[in-house]
N, C-alpha and C. Protein backbone atom coordinates (compact mmCIF):
# COMPACT_ATOMS: atom_id res chain seq x y z
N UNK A 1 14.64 1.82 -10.42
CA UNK A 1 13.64 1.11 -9.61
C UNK A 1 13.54 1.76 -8.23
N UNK A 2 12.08 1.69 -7.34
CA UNK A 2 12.12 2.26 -6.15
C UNK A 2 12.47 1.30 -5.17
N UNK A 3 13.09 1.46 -4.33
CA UNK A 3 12.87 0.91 -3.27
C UNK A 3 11.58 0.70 -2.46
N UNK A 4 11.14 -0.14 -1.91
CA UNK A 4 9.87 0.02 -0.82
C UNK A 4 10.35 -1.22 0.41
N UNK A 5 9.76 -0.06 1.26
CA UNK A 5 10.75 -0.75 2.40
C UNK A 5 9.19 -1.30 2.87
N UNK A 6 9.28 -2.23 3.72
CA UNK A 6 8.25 -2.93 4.74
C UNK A 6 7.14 -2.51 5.31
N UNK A 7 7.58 -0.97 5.30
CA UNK A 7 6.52 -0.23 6.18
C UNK A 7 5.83 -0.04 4.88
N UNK A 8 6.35 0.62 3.88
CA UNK A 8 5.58 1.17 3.03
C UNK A 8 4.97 0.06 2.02
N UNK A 9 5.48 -0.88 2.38
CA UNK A 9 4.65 -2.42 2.28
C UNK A 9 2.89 -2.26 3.10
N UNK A 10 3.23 -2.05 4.28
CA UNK A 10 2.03 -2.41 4.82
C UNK A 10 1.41 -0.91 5.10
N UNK A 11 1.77 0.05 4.52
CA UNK A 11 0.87 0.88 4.79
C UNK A 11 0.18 0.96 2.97
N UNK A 12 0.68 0.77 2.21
CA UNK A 12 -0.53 0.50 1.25
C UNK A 12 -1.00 -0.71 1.14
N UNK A 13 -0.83 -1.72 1.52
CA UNK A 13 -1.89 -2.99 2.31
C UNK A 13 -2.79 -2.42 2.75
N UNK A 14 -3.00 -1.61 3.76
CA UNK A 14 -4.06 -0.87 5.08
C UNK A 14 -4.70 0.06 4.04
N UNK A 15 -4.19 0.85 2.88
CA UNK A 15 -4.72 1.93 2.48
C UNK A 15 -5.50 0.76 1.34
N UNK A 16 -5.13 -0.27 0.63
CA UNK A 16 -5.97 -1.02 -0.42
C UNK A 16 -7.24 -1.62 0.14
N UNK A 17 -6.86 -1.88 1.64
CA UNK A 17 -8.05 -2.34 2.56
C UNK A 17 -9.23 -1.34 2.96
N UNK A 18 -8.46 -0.20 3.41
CA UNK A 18 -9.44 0.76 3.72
C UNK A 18 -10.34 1.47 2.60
N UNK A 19 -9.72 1.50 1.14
CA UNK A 19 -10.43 2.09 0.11
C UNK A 19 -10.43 1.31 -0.79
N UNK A 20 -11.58 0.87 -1.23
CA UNK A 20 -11.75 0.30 -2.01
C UNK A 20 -10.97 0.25 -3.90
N UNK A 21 -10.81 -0.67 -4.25
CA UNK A 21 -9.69 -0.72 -5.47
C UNK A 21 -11.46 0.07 -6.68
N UNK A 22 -11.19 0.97 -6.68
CA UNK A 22 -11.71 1.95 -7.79
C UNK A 22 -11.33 2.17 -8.79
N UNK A 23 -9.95 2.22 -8.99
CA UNK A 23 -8.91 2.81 -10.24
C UNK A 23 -8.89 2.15 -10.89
């Protein structure tokens, strides 16, 4: 399993916000 730390919590928050869910 990965770890994801907080930041990398909220920097794909900001990146799902900024681009639209396409995939």
């Amino acid at each position: 399993m990965l770890q994801v730390t907080s930041s990398q919590l909220g920097l794909l928050n900001l990146l799902q916000i900024h681009l639209p869910k396409s995939r």
